[in-house]
N, C-alpha and C. Protein backbone atom coordinates (compact mmCIF):
# COMPACT_ATOMS: atom_id res chain seq x y z
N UNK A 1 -11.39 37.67 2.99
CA UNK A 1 -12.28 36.75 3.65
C UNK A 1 -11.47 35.66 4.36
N UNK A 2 -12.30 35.05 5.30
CA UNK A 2 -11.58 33.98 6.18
C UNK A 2 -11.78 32.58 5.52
N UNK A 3 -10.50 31.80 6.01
CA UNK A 3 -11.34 30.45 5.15
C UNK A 3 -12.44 29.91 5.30
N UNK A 4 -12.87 29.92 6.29
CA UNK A 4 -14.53 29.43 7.02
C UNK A 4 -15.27 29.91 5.60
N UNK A 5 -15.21 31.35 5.84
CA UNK A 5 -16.23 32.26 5.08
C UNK A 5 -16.21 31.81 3.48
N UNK A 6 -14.89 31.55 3.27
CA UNK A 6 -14.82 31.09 1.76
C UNK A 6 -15.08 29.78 1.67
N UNK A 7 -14.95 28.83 2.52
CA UNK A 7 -14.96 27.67 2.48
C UNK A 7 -16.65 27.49 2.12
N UNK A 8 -17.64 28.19 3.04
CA UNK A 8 -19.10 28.16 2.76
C UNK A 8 -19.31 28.92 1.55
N UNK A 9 -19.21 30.26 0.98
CA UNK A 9 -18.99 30.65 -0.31
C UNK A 9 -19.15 29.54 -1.50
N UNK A 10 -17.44 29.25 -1.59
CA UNK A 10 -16.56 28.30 -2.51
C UNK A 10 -17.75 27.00 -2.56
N UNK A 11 -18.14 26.44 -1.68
CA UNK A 11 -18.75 25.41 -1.42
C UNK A 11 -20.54 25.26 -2.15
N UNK A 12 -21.08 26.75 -2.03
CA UNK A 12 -22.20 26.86 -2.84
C UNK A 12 -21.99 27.14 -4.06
N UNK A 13 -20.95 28.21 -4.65
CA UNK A 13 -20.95 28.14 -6.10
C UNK A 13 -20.78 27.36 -6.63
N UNK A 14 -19.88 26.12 -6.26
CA UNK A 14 -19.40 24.72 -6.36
C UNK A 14 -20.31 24.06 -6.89
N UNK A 15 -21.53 23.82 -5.50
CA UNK A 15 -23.12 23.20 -5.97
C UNK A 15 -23.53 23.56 -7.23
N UNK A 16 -23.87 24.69 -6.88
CA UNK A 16 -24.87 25.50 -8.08
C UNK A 16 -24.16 25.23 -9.44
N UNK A 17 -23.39 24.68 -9.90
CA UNK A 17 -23.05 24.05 -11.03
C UNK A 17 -23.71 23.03 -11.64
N UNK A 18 -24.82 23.24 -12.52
CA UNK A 18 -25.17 21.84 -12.91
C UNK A 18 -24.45 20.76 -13.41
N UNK A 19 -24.71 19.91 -13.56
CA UNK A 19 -23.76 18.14 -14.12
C UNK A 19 -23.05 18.77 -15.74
N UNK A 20 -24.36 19.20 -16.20
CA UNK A 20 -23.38 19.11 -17.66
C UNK A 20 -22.45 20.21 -17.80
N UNK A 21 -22.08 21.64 -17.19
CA UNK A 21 -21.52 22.56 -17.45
C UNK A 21 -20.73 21.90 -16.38
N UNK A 22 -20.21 21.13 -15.53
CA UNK A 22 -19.10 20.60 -14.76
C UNK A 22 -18.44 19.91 -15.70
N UNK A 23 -19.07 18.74 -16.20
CA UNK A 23 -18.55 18.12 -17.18
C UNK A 23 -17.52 18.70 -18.31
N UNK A 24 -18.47 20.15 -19.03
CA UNK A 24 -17.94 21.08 -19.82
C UNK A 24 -16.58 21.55 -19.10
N UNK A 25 -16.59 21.74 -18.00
CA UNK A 25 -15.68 22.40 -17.28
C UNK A 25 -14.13 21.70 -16.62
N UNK A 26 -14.49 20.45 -16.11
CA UNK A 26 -13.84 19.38 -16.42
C UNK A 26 -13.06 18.89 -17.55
N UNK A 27 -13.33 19.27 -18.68
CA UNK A 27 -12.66 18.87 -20.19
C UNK A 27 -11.90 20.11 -20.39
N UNK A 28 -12.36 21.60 -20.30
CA UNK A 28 -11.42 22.61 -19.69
C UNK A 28 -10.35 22.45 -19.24
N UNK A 29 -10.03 22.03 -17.86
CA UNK A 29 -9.44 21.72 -16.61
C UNK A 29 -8.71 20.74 -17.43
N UNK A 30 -8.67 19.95 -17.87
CA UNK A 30 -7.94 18.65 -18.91
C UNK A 30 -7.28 19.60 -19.68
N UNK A 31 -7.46 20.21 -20.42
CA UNK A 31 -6.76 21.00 -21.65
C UNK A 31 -5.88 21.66 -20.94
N UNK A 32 -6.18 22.51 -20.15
CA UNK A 32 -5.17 23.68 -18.87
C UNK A 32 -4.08 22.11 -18.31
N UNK A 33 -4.52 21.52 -17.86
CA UNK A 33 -3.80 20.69 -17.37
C UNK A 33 -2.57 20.15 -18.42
N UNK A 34 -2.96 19.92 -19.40
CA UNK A 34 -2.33 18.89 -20.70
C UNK A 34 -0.70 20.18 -20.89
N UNK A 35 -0.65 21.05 -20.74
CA UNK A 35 0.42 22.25 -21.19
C UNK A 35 1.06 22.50 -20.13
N UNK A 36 1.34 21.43 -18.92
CA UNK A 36 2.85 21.29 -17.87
C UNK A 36 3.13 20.42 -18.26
N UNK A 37 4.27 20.22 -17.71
CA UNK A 37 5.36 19.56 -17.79
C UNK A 37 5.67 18.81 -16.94
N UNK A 38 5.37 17.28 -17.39
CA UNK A 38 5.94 15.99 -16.22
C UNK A 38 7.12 15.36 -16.50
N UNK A 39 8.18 16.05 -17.05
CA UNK A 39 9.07 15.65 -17.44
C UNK A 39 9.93 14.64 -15.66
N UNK A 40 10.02 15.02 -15.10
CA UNK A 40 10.43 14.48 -13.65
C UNK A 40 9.59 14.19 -12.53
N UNK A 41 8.35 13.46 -13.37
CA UNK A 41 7.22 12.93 -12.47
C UNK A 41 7.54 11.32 -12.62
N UNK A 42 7.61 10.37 -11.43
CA UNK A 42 7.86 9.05 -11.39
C UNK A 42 6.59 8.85 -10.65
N UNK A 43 5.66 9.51 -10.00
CA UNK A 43 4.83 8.73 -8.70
C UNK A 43 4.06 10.74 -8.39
N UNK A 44 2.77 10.01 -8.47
CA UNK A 44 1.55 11.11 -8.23
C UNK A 44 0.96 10.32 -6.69
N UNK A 45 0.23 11.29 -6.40
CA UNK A 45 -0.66 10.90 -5.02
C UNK A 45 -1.85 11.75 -5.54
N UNK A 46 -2.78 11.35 -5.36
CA UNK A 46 -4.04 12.05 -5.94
C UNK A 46 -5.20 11.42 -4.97
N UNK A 47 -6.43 12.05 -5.78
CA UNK A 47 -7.52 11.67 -4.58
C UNK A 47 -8.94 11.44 -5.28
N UNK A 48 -9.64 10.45 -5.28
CA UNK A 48 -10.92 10.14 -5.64
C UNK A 48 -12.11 11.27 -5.49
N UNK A 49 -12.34 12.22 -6.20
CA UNK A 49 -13.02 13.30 -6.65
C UNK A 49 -14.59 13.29 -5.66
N UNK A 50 -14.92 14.09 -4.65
CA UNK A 50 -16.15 13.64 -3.63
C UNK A 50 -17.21 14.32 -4.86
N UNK A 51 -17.88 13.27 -5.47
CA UNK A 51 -19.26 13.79 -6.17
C UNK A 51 -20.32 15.36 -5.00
N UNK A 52 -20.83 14.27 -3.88
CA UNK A 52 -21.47 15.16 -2.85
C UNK A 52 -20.96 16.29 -2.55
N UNK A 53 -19.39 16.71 -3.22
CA UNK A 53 -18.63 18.08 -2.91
C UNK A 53 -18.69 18.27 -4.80
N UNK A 54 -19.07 17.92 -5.61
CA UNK A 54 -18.89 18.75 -7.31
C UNK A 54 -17.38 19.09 -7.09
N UNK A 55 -16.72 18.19 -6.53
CA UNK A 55 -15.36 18.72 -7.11
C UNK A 55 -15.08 17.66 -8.83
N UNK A 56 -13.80 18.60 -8.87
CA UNK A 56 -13.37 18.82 -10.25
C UNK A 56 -12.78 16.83 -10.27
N UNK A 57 -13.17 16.60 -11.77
CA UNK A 57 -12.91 15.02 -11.63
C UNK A 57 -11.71 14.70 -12.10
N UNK A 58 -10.63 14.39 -10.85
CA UNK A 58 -9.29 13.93 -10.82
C UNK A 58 -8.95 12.82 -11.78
N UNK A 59 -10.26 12.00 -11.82
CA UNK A 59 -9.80 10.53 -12.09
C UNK A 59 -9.41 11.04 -13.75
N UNK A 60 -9.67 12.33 -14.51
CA UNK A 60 -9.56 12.69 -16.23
C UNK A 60 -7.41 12.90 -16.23
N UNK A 61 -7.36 13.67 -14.61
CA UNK A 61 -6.20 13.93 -14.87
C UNK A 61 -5.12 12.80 -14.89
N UNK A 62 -5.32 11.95 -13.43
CA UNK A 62 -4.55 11.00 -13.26
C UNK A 62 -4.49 9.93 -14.02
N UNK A 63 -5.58 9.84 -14.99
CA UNK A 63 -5.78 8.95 -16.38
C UNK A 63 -4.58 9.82 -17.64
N UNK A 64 -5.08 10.49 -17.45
CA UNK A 64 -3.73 11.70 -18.62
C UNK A 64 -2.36 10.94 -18.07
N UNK A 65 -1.99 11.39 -16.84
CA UNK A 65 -0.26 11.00 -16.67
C UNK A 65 -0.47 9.63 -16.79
N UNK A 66 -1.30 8.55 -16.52
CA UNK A 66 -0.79 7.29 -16.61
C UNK A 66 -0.80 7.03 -17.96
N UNK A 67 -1.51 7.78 -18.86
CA UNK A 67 -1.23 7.27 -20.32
C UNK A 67 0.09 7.98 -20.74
N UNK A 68 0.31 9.37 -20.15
CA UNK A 68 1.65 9.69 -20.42
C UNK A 68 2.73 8.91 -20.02
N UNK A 69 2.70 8.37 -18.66
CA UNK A 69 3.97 8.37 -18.19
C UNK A 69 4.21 6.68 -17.95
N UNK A 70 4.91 6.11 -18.65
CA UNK A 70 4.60 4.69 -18.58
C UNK A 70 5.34 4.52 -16.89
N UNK A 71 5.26 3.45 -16.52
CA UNK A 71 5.42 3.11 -14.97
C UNK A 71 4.85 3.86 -13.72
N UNK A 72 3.64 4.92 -14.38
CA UNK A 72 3.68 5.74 -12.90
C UNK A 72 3.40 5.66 -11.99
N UNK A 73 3.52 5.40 -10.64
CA UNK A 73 2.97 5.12 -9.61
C UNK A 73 2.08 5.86 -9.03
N UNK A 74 0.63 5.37 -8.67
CA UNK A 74 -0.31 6.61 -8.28
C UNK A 74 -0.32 5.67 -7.34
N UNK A 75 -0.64 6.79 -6.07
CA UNK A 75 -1.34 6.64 -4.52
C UNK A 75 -2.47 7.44 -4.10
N UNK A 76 -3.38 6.51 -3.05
CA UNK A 76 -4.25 7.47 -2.91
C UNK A 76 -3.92 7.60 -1.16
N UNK A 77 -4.86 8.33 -0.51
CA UNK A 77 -4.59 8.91 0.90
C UNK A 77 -5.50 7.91 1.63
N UNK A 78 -4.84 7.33 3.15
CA UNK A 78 -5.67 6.21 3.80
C UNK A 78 -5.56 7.92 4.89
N UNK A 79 -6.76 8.55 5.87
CA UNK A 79 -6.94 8.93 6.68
C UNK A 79 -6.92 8.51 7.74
N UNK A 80 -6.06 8.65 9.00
CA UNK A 80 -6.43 8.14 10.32
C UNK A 80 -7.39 9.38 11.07
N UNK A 81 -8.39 9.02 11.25
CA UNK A 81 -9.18 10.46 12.23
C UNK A 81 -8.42 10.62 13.73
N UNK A 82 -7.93 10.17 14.37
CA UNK A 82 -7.55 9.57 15.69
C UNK A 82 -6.14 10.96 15.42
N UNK A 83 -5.31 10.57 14.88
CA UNK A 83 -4.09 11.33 14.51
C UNK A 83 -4.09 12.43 13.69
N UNK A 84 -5.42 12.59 13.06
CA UNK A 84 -5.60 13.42 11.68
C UNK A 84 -4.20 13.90 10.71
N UNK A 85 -3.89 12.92 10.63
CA UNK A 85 -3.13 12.08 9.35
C UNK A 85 -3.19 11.21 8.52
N UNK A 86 -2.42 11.45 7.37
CA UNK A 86 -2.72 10.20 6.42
C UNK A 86 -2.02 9.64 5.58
N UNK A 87 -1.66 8.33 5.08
CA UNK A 87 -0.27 8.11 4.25
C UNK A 87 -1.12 7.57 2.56
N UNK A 88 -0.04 8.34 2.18
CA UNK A 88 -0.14 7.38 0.92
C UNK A 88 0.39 5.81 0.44
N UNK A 89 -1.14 5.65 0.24
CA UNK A 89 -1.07 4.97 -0.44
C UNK A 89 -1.01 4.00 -1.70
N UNK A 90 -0.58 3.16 -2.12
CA UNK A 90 -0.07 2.60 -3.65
C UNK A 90 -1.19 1.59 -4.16
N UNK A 91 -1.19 2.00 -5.21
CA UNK A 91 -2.94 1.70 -5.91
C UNK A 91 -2.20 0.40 -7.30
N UNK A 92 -3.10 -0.27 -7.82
CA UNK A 92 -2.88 -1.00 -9.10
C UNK A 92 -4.23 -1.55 -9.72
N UNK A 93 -4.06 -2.18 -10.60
CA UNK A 93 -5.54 -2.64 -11.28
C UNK A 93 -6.23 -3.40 -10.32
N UNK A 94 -5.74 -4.15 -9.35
CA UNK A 94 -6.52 -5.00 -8.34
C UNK A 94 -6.93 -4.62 -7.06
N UNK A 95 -6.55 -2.89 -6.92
CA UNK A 95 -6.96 -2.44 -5.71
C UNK A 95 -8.07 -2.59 -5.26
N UNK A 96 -8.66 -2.75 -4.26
CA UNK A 96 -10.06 -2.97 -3.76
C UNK A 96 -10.16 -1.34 -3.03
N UNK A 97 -11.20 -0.64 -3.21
CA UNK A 97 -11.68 0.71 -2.27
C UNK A 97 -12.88 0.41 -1.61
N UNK A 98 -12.88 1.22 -0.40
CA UNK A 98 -13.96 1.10 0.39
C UNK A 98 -13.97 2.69 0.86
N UNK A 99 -15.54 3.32 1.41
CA UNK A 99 -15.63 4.51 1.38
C UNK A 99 -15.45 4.79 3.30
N UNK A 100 -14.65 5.82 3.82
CA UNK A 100 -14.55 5.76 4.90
C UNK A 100 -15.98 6.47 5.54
N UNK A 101 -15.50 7.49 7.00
CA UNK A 101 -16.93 7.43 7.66
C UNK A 101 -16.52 9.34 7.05
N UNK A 102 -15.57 9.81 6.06
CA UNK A 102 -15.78 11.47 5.62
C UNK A 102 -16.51 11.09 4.43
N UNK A 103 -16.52 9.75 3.81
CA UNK A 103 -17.07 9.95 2.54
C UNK A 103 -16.25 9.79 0.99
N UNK A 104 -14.87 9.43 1.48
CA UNK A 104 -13.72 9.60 0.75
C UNK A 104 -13.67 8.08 0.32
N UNK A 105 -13.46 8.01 -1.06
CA UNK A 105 -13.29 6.46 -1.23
C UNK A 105 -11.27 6.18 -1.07
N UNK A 106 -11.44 5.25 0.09
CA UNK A 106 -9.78 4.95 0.15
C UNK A 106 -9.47 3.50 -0.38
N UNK A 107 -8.22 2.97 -0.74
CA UNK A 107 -7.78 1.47 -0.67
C UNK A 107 -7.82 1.06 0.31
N UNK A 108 -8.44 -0.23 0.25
CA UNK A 108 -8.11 -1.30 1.07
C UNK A 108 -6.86 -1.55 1.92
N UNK A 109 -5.80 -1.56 1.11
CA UNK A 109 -4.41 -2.07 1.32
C UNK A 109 -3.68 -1.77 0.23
N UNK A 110 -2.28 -2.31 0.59
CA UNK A 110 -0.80 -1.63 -0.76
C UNK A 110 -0.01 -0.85 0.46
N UNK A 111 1.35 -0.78 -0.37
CA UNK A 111 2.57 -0.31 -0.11
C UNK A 111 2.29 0.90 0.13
N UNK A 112 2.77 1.43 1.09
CA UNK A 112 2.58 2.75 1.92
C UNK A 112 4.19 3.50 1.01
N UNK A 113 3.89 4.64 0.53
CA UNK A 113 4.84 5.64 -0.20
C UNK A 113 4.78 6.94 1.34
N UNK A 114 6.06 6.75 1.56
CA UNK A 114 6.69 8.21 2.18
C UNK A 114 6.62 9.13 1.79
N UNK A 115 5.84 10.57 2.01
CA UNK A 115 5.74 11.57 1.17
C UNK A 115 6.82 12.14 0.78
N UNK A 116 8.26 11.82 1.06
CA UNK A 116 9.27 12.08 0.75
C UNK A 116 9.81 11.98 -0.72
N UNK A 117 9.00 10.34 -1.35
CA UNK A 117 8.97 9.61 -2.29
C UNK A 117 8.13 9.98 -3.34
N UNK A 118 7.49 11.25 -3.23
CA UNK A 118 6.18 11.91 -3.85
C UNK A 118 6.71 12.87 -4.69
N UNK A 119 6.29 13.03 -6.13
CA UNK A 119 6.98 13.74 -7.11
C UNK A 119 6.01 14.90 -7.36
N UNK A 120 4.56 14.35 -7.05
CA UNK A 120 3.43 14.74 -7.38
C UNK A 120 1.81 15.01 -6.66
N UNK A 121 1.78 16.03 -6.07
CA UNK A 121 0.45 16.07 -5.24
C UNK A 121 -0.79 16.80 -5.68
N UNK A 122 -1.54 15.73 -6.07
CA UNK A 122 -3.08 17.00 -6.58
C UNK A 122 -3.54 17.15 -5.13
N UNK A 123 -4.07 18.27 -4.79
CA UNK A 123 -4.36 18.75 -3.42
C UNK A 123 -5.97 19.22 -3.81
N UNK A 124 -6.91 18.97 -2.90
CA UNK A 124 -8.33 19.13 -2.86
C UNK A 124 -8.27 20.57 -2.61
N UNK A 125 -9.22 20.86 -2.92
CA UNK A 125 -9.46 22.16 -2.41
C UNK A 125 -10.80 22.90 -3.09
N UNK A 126 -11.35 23.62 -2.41
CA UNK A 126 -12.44 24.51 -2.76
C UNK A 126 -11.99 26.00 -3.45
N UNK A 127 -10.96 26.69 -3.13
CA UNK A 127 -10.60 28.25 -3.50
C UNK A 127 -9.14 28.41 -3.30
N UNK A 128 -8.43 29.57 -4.09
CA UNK A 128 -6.89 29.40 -3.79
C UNK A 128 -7.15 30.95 -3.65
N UNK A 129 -5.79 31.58 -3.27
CA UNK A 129 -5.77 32.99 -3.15
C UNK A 129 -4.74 33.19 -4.18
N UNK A 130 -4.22 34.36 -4.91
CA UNK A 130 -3.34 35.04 -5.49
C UNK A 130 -1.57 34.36 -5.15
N UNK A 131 -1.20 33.91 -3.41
CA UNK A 131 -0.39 33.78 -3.59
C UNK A 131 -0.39 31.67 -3.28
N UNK A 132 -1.44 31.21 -3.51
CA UNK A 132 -1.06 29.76 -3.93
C UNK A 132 -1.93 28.82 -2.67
N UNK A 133 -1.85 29.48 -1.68
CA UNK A 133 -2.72 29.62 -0.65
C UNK A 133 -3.84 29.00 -0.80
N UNK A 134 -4.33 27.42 -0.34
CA UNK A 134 -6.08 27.03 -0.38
C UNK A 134 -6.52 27.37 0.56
N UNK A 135 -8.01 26.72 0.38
CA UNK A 135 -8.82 26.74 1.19
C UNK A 135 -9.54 25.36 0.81
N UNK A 136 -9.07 24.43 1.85
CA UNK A 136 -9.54 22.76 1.88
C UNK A 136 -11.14 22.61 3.02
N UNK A 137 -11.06 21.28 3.09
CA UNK A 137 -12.12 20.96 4.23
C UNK A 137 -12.33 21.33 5.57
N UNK A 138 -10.52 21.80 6.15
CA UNK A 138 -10.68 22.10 7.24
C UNK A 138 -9.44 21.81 8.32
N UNK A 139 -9.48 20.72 7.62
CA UNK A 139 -9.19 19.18 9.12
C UNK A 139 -7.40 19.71 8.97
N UNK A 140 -6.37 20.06 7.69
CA UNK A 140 -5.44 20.37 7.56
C UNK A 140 -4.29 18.37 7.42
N UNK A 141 -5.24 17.91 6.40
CA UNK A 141 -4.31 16.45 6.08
C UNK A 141 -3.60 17.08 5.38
N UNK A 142 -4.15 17.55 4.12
CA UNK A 142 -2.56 17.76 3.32
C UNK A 142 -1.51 18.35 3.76
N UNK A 143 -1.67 19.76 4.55
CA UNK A 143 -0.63 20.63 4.79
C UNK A 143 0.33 19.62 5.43
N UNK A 144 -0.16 18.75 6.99
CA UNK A 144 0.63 17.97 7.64
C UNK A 144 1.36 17.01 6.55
N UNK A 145 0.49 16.82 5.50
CA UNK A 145 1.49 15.68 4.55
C UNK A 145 2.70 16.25 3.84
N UNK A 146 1.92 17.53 3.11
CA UNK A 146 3.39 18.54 1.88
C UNK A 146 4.53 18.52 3.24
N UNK A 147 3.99 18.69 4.64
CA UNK A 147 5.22 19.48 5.66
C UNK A 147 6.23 18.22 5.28
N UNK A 148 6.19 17.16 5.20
CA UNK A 148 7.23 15.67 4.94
C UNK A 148 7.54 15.49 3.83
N UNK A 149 7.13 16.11 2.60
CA UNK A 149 7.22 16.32 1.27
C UNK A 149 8.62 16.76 1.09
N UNK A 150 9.13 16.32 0.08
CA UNK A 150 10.61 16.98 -0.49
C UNK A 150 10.34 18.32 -1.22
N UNK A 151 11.53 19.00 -1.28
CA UNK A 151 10.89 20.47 -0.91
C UNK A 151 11.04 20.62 -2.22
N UNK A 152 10.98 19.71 -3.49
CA UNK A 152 10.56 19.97 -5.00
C UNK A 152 9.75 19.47 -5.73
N UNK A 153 8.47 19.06 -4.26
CA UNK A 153 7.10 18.39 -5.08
C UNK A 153 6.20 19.21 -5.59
N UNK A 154 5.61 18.67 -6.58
CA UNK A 154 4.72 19.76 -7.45
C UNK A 154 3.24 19.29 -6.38
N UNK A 155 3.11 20.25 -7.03
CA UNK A 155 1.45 20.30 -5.73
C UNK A 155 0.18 21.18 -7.01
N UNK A 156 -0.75 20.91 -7.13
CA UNK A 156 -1.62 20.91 -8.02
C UNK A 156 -2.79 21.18 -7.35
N UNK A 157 -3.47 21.99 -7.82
CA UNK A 157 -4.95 22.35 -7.10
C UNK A 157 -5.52 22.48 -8.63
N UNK A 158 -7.39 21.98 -8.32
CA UNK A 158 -7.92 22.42 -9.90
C UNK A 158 -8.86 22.55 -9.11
N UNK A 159 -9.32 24.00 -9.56
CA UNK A 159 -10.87 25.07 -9.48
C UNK A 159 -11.45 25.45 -10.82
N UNK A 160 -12.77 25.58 -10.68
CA UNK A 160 -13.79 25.78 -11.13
C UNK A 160 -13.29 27.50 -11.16
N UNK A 161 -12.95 28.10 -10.06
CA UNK A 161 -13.02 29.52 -9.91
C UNK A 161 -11.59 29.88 -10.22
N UNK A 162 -11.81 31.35 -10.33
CA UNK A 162 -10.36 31.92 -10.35
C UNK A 162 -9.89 32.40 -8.92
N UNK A 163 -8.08 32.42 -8.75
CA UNK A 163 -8.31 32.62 -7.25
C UNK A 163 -8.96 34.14 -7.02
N UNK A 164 -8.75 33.87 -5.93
CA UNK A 164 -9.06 35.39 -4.73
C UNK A 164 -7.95 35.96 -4.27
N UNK A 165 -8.36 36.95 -4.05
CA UNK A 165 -6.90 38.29 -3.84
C UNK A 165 -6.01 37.73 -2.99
N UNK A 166 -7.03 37.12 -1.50
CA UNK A 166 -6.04 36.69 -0.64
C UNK A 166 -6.81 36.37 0.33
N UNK A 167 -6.22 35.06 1.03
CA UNK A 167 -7.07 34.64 2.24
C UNK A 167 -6.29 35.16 3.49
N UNK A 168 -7.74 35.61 4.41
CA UNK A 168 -7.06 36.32 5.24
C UNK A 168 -6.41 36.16 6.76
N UNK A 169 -6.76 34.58 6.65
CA UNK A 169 -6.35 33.75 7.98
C UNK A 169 -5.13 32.59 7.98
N UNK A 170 -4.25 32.98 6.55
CA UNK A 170 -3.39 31.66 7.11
C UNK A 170 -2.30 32.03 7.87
N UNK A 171 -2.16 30.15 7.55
CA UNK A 171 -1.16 30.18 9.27
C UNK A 171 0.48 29.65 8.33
N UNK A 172 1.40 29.61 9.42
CA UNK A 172 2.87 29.34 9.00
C UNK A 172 2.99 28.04 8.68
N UNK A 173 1.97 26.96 9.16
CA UNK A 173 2.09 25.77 8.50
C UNK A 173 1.24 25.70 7.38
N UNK A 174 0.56 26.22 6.80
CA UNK A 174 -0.35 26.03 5.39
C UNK A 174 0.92 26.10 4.18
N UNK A 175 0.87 25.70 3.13
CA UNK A 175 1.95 25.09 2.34
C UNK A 175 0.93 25.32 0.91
N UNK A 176 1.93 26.41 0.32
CA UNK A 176 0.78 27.03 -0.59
C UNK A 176 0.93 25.74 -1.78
N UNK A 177 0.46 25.92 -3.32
CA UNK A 177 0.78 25.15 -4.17
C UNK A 177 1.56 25.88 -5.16
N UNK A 178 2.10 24.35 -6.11
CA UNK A 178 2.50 24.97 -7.23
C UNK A 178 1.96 25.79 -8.01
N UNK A 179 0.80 25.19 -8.49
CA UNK A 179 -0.20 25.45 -9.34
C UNK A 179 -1.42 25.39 -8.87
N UNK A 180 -2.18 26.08 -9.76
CA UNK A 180 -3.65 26.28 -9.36
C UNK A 180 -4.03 26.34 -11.30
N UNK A 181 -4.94 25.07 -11.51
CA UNK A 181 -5.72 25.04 -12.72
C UNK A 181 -6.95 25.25 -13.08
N UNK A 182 -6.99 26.85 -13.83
CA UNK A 182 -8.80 26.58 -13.75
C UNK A 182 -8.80 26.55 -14.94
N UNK A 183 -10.36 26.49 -15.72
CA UNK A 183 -11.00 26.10 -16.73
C UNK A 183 -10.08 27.15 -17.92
N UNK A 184 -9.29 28.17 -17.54
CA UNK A 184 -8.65 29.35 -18.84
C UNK A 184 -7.67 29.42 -18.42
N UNK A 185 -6.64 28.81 -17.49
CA UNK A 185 -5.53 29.68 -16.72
C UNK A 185 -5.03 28.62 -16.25
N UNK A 186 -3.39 28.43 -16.20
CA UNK A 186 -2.54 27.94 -14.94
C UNK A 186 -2.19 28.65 -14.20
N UNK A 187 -2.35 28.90 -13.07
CA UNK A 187 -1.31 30.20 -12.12
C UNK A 187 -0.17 29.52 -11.41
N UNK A 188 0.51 30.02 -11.95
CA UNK A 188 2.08 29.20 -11.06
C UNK A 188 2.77 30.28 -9.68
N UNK A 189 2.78 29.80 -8.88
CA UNK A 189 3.23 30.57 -7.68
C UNK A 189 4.53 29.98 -7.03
């Protein structure tokens, strides 16, 4: 299938999840998660979980490493639509967020991190394929971000689903992941 095709797919089974078996599923996704290894994680970039999309709730994971990892630096993503790019950005207890015009809650302001400087990327996504391969919103922020990434950042996807054999439209800039976490399984690629 094409990503379009999976993207609409991925996107209804997604829905059709009621609140409490997400929830259930979510505490899953925590456990799968809890059995890597952050031994050489200093600084995550992660992303405020879109309710209106039932994605999987980040804020359980990025709460895990900050209780693991004392000093860690989390960033979240400021979007420019104009450039369709986006930098990370550096978050703390006093951050102020505001929701842009996709729906994404971003910071206000903070120290802009070079994705160079990035140890750690949870990457959105709706579906992965067999070889690591997503299938995101569309627009292609992350890929342009991993492309500036040091070429030993961990990259993290968490689904609800297991992947798919294989998507049948990517391109030479898509930038598969490390991992892909679902509710029974890590798949490392």
């Amino acid at each position: 299938m094409t990503k379009q095709e999976l993207r609409n797919l991925y996107k209804q089974k997604r829905n059709a999840i009621d609140s409490k078996e997400r929830l259930k599923l979510d505490d899953l996704l925590l456990i799968q998660f809890q059995q890597l290894s952050f031994d050489n994680v200093h600084s995550l970039f992660t992303y405020w979980p879109l309710a209106h999309q039932a994605e999987p709730n980040t804020l359980l994971f990025s709460s895990y490493l900050r209780h693991m990892i004392p000093g860690l630096q989390i960033a979240y993503p400021v979007v420019d639509p104009t450039t369709e790019t986006m930098q990370a950005v550096l978050i703390n207890e006093e951050t102020v967020y505001h929701t842009n015009h996709y729906g994404i809650t971003e910071p206000t302001g903070g120290a802009i991190v070079p994705p160079a400087q990035i140890d750690l990327v949870f990457a959105p996504m709706l579906i992965c394929d067999q070889q690591g391969y997503r299938v995101g919103y569309g627009k292609g922020y992350y890929d342009k971000f991993l492309e500036s990434s040091h070429e030993h950042v961990l990259t993290i996807g968490f689904s609800y689903f297991e992947p798919v054999e294989n998507i049948a439209d990517t391109q030479s800039f898509d930038v598969p992941l490390s991992y892909c976490v679902t509710p029974t399984t890590i798949y490392e690629f």
